[in-house]
N, C-alpha and C. Protein backbone atom coordinates (compact mmCIF):
# COMPACT_ATOMS: atom_id res chain seq x y z
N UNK A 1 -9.63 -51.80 73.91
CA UNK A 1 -10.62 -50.77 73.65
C UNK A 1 -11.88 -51.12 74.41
N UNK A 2 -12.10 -50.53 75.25
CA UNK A 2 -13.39 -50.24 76.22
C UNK A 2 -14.51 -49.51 75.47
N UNK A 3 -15.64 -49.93 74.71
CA UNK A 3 -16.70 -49.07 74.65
C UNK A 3 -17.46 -48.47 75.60
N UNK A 4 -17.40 -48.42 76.52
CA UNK A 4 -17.92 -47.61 77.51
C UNK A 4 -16.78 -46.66 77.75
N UNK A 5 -15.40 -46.41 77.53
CA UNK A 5 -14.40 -45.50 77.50
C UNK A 5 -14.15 -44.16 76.27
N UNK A 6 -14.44 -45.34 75.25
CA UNK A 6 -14.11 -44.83 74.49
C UNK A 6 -14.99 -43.87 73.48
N UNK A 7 -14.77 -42.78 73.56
CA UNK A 7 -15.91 -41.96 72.51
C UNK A 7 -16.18 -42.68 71.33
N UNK A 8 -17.11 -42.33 70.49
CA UNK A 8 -17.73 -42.77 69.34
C UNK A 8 -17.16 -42.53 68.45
N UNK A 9 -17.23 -43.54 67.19
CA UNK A 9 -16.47 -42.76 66.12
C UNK A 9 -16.91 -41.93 65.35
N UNK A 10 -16.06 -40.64 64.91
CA UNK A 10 -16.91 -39.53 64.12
C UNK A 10 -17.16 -40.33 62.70
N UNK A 11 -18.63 -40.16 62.62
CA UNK A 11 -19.32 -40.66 61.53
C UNK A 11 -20.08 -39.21 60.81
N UNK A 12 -20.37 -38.19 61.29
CA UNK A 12 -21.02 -37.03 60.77
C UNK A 12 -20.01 -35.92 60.55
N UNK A 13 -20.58 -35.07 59.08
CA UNK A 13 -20.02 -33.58 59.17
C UNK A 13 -20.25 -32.88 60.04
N UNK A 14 -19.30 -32.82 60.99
CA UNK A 14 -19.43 -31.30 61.69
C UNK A 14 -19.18 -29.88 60.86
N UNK A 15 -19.87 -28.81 61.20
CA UNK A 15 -19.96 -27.62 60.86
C UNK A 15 -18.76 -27.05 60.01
N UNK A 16 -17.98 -27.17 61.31
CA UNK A 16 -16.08 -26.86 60.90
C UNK A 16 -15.86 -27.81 59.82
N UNK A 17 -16.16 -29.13 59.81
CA UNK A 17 -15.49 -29.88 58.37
C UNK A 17 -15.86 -29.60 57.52
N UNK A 18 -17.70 -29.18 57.40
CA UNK A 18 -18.06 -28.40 56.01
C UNK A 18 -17.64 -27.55 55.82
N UNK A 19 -17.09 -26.91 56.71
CA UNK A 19 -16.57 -25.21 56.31
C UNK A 19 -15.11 -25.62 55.78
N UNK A 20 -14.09 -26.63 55.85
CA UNK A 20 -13.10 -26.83 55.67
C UNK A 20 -12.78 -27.11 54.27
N UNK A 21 -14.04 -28.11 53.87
CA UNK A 21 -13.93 -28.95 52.73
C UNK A 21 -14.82 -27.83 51.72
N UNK A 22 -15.65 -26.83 51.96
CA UNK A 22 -16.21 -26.11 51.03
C UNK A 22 -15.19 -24.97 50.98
N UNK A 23 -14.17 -24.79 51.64
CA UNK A 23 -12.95 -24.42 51.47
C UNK A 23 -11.72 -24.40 50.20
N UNK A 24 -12.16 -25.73 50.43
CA UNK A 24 -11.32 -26.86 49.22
C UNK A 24 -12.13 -26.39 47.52
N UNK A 25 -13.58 -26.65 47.51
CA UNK A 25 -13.79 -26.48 46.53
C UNK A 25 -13.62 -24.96 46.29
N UNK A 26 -14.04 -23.82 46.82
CA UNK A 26 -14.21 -22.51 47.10
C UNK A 26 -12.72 -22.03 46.59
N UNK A 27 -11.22 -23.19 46.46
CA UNK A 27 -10.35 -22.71 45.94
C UNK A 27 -10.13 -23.45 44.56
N UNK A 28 -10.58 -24.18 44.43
CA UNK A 28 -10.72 -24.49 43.04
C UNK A 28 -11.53 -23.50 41.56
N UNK A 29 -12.60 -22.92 42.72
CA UNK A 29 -13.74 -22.31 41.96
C UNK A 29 -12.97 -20.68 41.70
N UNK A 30 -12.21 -20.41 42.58
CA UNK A 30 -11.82 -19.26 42.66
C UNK A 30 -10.22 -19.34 41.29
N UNK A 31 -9.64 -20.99 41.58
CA UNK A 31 -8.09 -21.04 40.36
C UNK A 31 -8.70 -21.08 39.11
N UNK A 32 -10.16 -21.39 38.99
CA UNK A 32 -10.79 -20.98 37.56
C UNK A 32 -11.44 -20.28 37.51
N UNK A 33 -11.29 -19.19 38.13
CA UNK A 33 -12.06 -17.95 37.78
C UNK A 33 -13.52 -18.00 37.82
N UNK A 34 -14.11 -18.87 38.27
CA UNK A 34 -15.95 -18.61 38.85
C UNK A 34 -15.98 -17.75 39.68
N UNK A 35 -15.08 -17.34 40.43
CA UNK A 35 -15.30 -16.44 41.88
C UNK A 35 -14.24 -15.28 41.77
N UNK A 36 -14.50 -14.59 42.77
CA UNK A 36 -13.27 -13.43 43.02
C UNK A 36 -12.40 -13.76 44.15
N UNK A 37 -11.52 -13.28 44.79
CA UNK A 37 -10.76 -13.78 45.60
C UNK A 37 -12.13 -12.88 46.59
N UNK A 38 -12.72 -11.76 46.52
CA UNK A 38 -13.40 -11.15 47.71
C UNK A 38 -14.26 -11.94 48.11
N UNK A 39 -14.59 -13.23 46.95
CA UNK A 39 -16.30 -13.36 47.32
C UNK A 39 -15.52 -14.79 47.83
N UNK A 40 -14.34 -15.12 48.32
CA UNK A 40 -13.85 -16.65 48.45
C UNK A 40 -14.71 -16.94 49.99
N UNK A 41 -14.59 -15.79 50.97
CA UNK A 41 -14.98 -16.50 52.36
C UNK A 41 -16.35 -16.97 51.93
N UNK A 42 -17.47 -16.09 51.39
CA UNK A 42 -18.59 -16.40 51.52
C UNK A 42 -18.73 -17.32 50.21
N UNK A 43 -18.52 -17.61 49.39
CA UNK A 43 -18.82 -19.51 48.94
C UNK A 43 -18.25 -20.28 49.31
N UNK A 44 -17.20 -19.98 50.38
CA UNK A 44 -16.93 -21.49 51.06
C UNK A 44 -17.74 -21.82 51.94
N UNK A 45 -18.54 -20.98 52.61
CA UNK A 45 -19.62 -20.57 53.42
C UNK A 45 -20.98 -20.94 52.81
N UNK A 46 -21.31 -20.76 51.82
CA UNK A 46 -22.39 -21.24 50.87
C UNK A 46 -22.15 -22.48 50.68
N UNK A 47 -20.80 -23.17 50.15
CA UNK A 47 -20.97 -24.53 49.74
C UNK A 47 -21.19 -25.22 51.27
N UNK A 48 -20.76 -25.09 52.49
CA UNK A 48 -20.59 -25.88 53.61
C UNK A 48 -21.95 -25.68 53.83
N UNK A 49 -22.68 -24.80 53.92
CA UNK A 49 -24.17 -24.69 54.08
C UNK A 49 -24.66 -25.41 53.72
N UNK A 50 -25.11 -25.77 52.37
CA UNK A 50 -25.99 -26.58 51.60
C UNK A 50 -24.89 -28.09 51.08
N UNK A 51 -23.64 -28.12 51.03
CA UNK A 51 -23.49 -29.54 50.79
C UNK A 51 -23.28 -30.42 51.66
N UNK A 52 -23.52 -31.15 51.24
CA UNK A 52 -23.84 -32.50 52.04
C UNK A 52 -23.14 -33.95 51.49
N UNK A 53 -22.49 -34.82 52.48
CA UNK A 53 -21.14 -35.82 52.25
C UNK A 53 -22.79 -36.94 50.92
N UNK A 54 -21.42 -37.26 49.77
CA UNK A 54 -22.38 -38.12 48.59
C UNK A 54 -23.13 -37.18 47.86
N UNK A 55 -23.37 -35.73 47.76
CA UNK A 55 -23.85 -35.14 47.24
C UNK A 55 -23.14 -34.79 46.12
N UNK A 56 -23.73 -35.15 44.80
CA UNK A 56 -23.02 -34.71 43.70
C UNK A 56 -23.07 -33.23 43.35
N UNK A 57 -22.43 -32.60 42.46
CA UNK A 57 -22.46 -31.10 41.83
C UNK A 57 -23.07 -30.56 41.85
N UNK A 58 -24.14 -31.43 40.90
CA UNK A 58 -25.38 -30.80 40.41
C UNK A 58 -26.54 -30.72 41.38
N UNK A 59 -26.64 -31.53 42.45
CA UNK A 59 -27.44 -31.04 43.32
C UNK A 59 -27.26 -30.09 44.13
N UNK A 60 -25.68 -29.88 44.35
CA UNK A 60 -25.00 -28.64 45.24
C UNK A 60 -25.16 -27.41 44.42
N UNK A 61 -25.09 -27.70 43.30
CA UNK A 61 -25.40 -26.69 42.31
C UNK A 61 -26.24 -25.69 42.06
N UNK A 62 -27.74 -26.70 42.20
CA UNK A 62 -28.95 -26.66 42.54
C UNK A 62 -29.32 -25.83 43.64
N UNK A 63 -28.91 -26.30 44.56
CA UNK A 63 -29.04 -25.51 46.04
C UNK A 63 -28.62 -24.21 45.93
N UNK A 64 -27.18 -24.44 45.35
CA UNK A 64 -26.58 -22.60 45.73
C UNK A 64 -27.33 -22.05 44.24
N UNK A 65 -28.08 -22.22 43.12
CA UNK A 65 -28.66 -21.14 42.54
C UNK A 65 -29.57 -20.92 43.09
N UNK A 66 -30.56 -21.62 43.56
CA UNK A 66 -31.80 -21.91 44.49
C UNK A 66 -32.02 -21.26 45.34
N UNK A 67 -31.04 -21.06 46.39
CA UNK A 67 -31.14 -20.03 47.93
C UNK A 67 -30.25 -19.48 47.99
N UNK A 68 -28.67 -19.26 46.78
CA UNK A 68 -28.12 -18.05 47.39
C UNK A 68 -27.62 -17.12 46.51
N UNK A 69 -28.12 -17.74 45.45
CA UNK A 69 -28.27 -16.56 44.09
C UNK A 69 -27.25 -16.92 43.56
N UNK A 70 -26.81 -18.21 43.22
CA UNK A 70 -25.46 -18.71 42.36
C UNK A 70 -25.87 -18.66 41.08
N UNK A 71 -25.03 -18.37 40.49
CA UNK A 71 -25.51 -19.04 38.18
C UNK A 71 -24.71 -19.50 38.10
N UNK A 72 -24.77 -20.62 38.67
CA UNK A 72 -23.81 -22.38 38.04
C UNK A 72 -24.03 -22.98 36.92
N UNK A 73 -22.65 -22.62 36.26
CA UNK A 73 -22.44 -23.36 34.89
C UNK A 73 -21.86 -25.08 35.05
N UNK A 74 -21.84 -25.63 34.11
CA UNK A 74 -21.09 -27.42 34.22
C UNK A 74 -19.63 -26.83 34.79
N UNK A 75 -18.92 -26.19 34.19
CA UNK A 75 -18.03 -26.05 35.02
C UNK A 75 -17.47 -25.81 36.45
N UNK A 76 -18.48 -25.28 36.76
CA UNK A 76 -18.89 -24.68 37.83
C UNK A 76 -19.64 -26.26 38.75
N UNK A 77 -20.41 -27.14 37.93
CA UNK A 77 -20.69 -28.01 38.84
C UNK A 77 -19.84 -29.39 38.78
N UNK A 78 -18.74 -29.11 37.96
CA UNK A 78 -17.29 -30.28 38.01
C UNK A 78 -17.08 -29.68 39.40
N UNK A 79 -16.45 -28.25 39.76
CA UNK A 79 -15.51 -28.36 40.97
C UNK A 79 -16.68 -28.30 42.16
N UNK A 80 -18.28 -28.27 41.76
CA UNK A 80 -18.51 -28.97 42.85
C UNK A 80 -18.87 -30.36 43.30
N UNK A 81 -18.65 -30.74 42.66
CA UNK A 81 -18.50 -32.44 42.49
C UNK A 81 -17.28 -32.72 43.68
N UNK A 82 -16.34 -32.18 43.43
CA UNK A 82 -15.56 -32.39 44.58
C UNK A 82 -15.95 -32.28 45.87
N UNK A 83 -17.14 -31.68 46.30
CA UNK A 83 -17.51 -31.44 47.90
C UNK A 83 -17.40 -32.58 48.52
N UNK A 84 -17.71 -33.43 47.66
CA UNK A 84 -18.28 -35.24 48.65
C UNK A 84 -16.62 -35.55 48.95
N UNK A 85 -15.81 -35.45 47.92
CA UNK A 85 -14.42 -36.59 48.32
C UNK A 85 -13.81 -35.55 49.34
N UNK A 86 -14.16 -34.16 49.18
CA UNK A 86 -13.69 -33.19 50.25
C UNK A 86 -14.02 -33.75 52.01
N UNK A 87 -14.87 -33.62 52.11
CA UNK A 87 -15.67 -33.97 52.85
C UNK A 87 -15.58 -35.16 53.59
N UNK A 88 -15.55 -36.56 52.67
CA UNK A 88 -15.03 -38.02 52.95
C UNK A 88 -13.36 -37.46 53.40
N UNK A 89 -12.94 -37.21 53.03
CA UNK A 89 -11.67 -36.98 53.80
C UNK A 89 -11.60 -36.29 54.47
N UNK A 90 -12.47 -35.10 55.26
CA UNK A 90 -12.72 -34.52 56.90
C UNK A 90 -13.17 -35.61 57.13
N UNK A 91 -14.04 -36.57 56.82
CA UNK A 91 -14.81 -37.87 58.46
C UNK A 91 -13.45 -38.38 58.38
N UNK A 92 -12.69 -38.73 57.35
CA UNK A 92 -11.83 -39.94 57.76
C UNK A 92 -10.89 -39.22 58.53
N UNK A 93 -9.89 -37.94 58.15
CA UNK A 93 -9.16 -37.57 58.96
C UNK A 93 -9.27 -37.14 60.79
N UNK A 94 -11.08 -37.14 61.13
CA UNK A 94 -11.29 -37.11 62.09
C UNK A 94 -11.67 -38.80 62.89
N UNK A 95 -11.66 -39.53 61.95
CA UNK A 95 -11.55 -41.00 62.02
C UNK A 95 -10.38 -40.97 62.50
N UNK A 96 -9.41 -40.43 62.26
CA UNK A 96 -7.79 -41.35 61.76
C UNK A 96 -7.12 -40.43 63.47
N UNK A 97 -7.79 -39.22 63.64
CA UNK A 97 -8.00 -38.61 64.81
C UNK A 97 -8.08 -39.41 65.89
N UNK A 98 -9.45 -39.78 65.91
CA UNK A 98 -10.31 -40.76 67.03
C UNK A 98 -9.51 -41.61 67.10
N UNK A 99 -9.27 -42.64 66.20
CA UNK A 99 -7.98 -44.21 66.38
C UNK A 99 -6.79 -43.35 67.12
N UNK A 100 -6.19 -42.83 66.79
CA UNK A 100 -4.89 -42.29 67.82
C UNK A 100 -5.07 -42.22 68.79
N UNK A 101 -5.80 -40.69 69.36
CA UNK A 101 -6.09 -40.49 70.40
C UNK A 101 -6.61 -41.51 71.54
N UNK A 102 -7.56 -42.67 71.20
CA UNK A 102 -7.89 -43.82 71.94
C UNK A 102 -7.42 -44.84 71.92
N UNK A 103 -6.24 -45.20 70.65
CA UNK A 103 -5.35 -46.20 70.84
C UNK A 103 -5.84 -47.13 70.12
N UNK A 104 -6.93 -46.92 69.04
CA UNK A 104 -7.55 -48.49 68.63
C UNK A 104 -7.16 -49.09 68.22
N UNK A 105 -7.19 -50.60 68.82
CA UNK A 105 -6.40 -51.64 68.24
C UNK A 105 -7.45 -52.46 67.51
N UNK A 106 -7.20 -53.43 66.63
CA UNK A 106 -8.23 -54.21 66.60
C UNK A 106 -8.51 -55.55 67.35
N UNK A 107 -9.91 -55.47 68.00
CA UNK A 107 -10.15 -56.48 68.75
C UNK A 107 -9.90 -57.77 68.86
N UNK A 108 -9.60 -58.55 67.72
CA UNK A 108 -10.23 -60.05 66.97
C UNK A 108 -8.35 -60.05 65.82
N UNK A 109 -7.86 -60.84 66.20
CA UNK A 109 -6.86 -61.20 65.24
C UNK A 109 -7.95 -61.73 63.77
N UNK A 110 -7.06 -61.79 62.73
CA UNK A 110 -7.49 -62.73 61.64
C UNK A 110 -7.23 -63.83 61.96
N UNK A 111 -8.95 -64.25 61.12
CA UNK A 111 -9.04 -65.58 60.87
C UNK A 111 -9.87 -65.84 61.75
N UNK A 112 -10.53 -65.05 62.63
CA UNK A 112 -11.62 -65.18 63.42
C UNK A 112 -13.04 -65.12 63.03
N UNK A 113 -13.47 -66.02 63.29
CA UNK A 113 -15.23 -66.54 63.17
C UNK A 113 -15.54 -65.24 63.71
N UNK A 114 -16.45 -64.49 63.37
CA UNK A 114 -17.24 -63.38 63.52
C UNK A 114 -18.72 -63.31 63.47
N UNK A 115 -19.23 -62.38 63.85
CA UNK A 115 -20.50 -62.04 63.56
C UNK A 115 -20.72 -60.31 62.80
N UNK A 116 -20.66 -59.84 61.62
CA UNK A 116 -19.95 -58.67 61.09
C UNK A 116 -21.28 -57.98 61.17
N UNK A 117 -21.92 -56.90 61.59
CA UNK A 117 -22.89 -55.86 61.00
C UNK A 117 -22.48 -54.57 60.13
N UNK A 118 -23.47 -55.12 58.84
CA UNK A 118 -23.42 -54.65 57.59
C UNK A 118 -24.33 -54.02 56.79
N UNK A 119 -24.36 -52.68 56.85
CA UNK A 119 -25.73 -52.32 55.71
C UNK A 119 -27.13 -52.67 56.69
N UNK A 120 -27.06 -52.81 58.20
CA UNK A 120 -27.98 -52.76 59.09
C UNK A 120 -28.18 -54.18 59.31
N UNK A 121 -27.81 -55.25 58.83
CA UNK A 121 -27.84 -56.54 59.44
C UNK A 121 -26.29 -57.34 59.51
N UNK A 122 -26.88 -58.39 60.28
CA UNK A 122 -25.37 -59.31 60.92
C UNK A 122 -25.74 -60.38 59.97
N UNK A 123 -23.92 -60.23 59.50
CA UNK A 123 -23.68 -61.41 59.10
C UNK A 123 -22.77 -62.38 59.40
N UNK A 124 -22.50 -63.54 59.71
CA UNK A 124 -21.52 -64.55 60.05
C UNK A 124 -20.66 -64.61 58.77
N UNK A 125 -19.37 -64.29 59.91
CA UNK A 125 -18.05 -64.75 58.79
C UNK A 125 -16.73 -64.86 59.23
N UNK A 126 -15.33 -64.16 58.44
CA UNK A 126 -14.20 -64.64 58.83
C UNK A 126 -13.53 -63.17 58.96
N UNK A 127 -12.80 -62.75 59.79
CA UNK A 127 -12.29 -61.83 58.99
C UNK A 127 -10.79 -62.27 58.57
N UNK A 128 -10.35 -61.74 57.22
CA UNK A 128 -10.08 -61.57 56.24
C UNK A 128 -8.78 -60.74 56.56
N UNK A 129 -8.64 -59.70 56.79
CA UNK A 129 -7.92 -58.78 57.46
C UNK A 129 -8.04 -57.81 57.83
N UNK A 130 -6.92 -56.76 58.14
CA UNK A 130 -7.33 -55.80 59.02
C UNK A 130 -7.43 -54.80 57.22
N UNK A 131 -8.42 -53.82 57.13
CA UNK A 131 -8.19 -53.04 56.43
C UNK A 131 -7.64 -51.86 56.11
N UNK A 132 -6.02 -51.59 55.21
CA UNK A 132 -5.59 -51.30 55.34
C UNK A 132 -5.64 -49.88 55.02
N UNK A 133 -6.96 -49.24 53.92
CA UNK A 133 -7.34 -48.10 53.16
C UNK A 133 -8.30 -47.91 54.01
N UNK A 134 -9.05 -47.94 55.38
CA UNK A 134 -9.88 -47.74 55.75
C UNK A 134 -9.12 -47.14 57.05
N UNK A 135 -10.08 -46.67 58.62
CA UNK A 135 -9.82 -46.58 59.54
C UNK A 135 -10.29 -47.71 60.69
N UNK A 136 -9.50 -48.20 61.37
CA UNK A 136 -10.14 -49.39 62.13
C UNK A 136 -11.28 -49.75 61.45
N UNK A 137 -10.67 -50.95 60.11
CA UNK A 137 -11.97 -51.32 59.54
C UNK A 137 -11.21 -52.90 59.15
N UNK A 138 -12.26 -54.05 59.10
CA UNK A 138 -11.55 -55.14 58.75
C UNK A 138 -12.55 -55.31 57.26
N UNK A 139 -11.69 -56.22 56.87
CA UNK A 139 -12.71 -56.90 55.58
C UNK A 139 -13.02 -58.63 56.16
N UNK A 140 -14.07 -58.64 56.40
CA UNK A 140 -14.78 -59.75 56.38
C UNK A 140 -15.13 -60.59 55.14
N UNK A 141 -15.12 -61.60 55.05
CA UNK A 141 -15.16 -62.66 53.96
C UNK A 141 -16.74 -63.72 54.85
N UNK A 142 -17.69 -63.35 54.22
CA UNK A 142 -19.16 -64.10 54.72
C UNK A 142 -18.73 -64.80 54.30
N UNK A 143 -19.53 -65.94 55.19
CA UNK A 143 -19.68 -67.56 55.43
C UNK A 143 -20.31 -67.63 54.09
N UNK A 144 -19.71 -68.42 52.87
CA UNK A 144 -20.20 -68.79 51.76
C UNK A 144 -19.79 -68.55 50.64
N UNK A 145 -19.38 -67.18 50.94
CA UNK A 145 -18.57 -66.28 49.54
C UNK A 145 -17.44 -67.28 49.34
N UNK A 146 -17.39 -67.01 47.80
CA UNK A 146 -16.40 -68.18 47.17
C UNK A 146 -15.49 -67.21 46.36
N UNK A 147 -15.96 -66.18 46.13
CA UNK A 147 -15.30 -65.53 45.39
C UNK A 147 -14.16 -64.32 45.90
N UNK A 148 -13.50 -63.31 45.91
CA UNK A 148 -12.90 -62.10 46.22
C UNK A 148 -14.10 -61.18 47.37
N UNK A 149 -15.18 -61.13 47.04
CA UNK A 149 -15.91 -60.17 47.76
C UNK A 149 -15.75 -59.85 49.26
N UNK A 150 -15.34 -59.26 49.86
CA UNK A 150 -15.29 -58.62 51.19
C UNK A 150 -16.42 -57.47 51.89
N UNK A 151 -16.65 -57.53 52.90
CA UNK A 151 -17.24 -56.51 53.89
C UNK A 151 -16.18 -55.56 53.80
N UNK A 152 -16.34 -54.35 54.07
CA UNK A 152 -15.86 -53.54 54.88
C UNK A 152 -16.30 -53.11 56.72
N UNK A 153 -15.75 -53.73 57.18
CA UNK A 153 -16.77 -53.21 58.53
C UNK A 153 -15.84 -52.56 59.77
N UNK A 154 -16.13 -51.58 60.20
CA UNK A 154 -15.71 -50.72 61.64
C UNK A 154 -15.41 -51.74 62.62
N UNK A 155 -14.32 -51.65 63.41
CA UNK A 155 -14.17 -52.51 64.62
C UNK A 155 -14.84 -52.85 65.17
N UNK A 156 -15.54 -51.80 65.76
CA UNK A 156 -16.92 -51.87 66.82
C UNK A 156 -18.26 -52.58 66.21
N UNK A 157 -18.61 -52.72 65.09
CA UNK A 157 -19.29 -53.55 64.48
C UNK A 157 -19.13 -54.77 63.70
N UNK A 158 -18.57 -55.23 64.81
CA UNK A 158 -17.82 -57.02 64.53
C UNK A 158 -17.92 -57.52 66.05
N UNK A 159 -18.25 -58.89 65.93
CA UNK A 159 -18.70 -59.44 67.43
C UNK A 159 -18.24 -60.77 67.35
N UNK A 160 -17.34 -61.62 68.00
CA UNK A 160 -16.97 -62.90 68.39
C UNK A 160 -18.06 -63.92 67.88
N UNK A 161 -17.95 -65.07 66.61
CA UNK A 161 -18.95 -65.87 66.75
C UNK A 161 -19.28 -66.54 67.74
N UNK A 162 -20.10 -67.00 68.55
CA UNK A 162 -20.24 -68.21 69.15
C UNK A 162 -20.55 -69.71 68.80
N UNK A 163 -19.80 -70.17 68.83
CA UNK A 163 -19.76 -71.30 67.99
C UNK A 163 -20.24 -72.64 68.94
């Protein structure tokens, strides 16, 4: 894997994934009767508008009574609670996209001294293995941890220690 070859990994909602995943909820909202089947295009259209990936219900909730004239009940903000895991599964499936199409392998066998960036800083460690619930992601084990705790970290943000 060439970073200068290789495109970036999709880390953001694109337009189309909100529209996909407010899709998702937009048929939930519609198998319990909050919606009509007429009004299905335009709240899937409303939810992709205003939600946003980690956004719980009630703030999506919020939004669509707010600017598009919704009257959201709790029920109503259970199935939008679902937008975020909707959503986490458009980045990953366009994750799981990107690894194919470019072939990613992982760089660094296990058991390699590393340098891992995490949560915006580097940390020295081992990795651990390749992770298997993630997309090109290893779990790192920091220099010190004694216990189970792991990193999760992206290929591309793992660097050879120098020792």
């Amino acid at each position: 894997m060439s970073d200068q070859q290789t495109p970036p990994r999709p880390t953001r909602l694109t337009p189309e994934m909100a529209l996909r995943a407010g899709r998702v909820v937009a048929e939930q909202l519609s198998k319990d009767g909050h919606i009509e089947p007429r009004q299905f295009n335009d709240a899937a259209a409303d939810i992709a508008r205003h939600g946003r990936p980690h956004m719980d219900g009630y703030k999506l909730a919020k939004a669509l009574d707010d600017d598009e004239g919704w009257d959201c009940d709790m029920q109503m903000v259970e199935a939008l609670d679902d937008f975020s895991h909707a959503a986490d599964k458009e980045i990953k499936a366009a994750q799981k996209a990107w690894a194919e199409a470019n072939d990613i392998k992982p760089p660094f066998p296990v058991g390699t001294s590393v340098i891992a960036r995490w949560g915006g800083d580097d940390y020295p460690g081992t990795i651990d293995q390749v992770f298997g619930y993630g997309v090109a992601q290893y779990a790192v084990k920091a220099d010190g941890e004694t216990g189970t705790t792991r990193m999760i970290v992206d290929y591309e943000n793992v660097r050879e220690a120098v020792l």
